[in-house]
Protein backbone atom coordinates (compact mmCIF):
# COMPACT_ATOMS: atom_id res chain seq x y z
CA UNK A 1 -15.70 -36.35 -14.86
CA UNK A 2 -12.52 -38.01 -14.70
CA UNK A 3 -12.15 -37.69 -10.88
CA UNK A 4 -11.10 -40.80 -8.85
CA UNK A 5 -14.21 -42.69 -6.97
CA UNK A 6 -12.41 -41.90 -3.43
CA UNK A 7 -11.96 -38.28 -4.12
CA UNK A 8 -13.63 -36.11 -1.36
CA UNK A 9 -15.44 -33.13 -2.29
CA UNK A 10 -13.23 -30.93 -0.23
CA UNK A 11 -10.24 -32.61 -2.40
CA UNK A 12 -12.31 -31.39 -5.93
CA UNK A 13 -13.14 -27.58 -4.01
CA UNK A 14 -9.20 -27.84 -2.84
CA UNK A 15 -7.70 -28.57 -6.15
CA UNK A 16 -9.91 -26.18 -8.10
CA UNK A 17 -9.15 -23.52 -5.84
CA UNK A 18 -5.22 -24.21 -6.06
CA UNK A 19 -6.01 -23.75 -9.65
CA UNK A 20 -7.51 -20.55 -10.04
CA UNK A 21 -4.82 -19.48 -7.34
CA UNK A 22 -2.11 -20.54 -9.83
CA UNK A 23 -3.92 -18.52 -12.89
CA UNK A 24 -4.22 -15.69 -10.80
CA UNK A 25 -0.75 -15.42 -9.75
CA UNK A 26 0.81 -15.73 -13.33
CA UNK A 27 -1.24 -12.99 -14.16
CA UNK A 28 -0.03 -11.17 -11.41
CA UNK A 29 3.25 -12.53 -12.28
CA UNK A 30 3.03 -11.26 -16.06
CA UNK A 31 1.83 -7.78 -15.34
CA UNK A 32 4.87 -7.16 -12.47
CA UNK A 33 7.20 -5.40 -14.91
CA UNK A 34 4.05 -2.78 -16.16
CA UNK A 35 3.84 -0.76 -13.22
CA UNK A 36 2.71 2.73 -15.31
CA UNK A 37 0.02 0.45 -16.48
CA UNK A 38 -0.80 -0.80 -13.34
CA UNK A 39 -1.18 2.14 -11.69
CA UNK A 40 -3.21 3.84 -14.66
CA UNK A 41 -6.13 0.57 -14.26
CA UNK A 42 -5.91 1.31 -10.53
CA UNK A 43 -6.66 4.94 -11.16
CA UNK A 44 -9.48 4.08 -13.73
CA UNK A 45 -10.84 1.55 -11.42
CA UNK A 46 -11.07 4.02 -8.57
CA UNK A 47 -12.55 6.77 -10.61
CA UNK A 48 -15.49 4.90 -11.90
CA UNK A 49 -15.66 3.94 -7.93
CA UNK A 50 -16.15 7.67 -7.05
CA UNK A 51 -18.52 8.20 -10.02
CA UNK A 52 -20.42 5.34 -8.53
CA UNK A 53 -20.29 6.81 -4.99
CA UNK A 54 -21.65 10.54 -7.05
CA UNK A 55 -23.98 8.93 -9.24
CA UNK A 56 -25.69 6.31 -6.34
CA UNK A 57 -25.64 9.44 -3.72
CA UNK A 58 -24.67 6.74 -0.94
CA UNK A 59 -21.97 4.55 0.73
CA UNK A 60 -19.81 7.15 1.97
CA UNK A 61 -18.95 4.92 5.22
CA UNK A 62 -17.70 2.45 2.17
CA UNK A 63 -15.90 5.35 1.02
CA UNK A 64 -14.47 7.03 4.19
CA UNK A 65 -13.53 2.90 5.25
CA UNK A 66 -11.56 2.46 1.81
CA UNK A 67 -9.95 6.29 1.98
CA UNK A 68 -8.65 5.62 5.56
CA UNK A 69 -7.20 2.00 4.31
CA UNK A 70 -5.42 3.18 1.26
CA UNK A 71 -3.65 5.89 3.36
CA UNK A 72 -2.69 3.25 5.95
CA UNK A 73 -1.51 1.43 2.78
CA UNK A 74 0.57 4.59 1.36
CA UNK A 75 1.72 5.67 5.28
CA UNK A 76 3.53 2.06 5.02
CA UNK A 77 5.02 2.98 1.58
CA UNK A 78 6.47 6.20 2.92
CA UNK A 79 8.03 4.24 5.85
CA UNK A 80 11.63 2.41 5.82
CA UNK A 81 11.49 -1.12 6.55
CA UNK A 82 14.03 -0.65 9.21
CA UNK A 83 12.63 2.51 11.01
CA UNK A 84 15.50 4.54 12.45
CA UNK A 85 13.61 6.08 15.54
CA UNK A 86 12.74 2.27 16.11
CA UNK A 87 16.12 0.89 16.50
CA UNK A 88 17.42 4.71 18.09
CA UNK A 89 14.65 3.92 21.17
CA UNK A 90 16.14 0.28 21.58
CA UNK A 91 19.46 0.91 21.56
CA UNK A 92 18.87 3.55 24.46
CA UNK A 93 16.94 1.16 26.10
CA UNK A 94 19.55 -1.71 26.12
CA UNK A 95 22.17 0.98 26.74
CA UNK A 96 24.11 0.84 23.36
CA UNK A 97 23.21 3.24 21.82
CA UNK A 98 25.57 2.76 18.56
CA UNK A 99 22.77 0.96 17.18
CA UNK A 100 22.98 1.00 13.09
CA UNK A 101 20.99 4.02 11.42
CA UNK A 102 20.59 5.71 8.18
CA UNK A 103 23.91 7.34 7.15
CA UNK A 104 24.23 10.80 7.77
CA UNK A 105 28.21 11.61 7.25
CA UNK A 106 29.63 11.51 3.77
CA UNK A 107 31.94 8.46 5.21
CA UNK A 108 29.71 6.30 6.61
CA UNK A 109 28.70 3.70 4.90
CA UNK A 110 25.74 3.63 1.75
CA UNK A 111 22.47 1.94 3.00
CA UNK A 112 19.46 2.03 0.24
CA UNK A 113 15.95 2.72 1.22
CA UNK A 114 13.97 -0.08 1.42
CA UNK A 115 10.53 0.28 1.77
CA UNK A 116 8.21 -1.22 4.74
CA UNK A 117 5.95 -1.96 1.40
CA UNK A 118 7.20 -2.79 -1.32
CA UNK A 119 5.23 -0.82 -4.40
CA UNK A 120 4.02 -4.04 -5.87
CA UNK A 121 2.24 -5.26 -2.91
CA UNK A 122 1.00 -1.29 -2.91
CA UNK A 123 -0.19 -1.74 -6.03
CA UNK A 124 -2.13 -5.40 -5.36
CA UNK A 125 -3.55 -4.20 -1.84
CA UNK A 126 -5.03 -1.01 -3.26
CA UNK A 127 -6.13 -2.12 -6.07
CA UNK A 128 -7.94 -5.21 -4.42
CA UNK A 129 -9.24 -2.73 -1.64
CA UNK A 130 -11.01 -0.12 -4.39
CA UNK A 131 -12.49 -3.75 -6.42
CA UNK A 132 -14.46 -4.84 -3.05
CA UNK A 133 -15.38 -1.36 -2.27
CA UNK A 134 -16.79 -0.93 -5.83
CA UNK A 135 -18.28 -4.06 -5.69
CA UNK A 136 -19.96 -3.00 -1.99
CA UNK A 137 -21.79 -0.59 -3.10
CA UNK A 138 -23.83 -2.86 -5.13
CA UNK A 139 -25.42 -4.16 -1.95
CA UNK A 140 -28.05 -2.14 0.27
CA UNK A 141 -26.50 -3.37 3.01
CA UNK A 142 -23.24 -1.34 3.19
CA UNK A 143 -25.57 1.66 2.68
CA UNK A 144 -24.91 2.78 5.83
CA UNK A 145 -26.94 6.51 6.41
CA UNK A 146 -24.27 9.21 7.47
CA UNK A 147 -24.23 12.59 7.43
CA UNK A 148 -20.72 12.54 4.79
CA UNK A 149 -19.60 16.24 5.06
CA UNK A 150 -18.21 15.34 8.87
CA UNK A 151 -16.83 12.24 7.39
CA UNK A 152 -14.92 14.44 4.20
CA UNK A 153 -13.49 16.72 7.36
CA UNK A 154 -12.59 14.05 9.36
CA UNK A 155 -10.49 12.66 6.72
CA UNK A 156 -8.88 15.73 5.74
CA UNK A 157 -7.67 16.48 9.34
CA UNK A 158 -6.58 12.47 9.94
CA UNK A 159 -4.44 12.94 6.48
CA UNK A 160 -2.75 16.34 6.85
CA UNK A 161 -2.00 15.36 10.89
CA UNK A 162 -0.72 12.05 9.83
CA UNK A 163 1.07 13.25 7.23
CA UNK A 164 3.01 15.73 8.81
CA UNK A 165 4.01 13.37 11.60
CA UNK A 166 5.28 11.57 8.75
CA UNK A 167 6.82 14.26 6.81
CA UNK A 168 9.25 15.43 10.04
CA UNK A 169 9.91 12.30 10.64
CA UNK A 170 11.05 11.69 7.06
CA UNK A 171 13.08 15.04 7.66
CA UNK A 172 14.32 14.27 11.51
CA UNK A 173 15.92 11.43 9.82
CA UNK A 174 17.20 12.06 6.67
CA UNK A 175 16.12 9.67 4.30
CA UNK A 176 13.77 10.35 1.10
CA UNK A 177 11.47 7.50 -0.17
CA UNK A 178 11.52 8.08 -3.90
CA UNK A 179 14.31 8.40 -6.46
CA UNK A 180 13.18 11.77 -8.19
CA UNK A 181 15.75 14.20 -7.00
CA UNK A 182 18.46 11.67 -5.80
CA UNK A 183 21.57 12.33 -7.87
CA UNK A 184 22.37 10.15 -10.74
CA UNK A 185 25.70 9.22 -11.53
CA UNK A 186 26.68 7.98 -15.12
CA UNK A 187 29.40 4.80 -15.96
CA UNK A 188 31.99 7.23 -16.89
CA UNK A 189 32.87 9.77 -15.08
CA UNK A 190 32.01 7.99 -11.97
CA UNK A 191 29.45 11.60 -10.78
């Protein structure tokens, strides 16, 4: 080893750990632009987790945990980084309440959507999320014994609830977090 005689062991664990951070992230870094890809591995990866979860006939508290983070994950997706009911509530509580909001007059002034997460770190969470899931259920201990069919239900109500909170909120204020249906306006004629 070419290492220095002072060199601490923490020092070697640090710098080889600063490494495989730096490998990671250019890999992270090369696949950015791919996201069709991306999301394709993701949904491979978390099929062969639910064949795992079919074929093993366990871990459905593994299951049920990672369901209720991913749709955490997308619920922050949906939202705007700059929540309009958010800033509406403090500007009535300071008094003003002229506090700045999503447009909603063909005057006022053009403000994009910007999402609370951005797809990319979507992407990474959820697909680092189904990875240690997948690789939980390789150990006895996560094997938790529940009785899963209350656990399917329980999910279904949280989502559709949750979702339709989120849904009228989307609609209460106007704004529409993905670009299929927005109009598209070409370099010519300026519509």
């Amino acid at each position: 080893m070419d290492s220095e005689p002072n060199e601490t062991p923490f020092a070697a664990v640090s710098a080889q750990t600063s490494k495989i951070g730096r490998i990671y992230q250019s890999y992270l870094d090369k696949c950015t632009p791919y996201t069709a890809y991306r999301w394709i591995g993701t949904g491979v990866l978390l099929a062969l987790f639910f064949v795992r979860i079919l074929m093993a006939q366990g871990w459905y508290i593994v299951c049920y945990s990672l369901g209720i983070y991913l749709l955490n994950l997308f619920l922050a997706f949906l939202q705007p980084k700059f929540d309009p009911s958010l800033t509406q509530d403090e500007g009535l509580e300071d008094g003003d309440a002229s506090q700045p909001t999503l447009p909603t007059k063909q005057d006022e002034e053009f403000r994009p959507f910007i999402r609370r997460l951005p797809e990319f770190k979507f992407w990474h969470s959820s697909t680092r999320a189904i990875a240690i899931a997948f690789f939980c259920t390789w150990w006895g201990v996560f094997n938790v014994p529940v009785f899963w069919p209350v656990l399917v239900v329980y999910f279904i109500i949280l989502f559709s609830l949750t979702m339709r909170r989120q849904i009228q909120h989307m609609i209460k204020y106007r704004y529409v977090p993905f670009t299929f249906g927005k109009a598209k306006y070409n370099q010519r004629s300026g519509h």
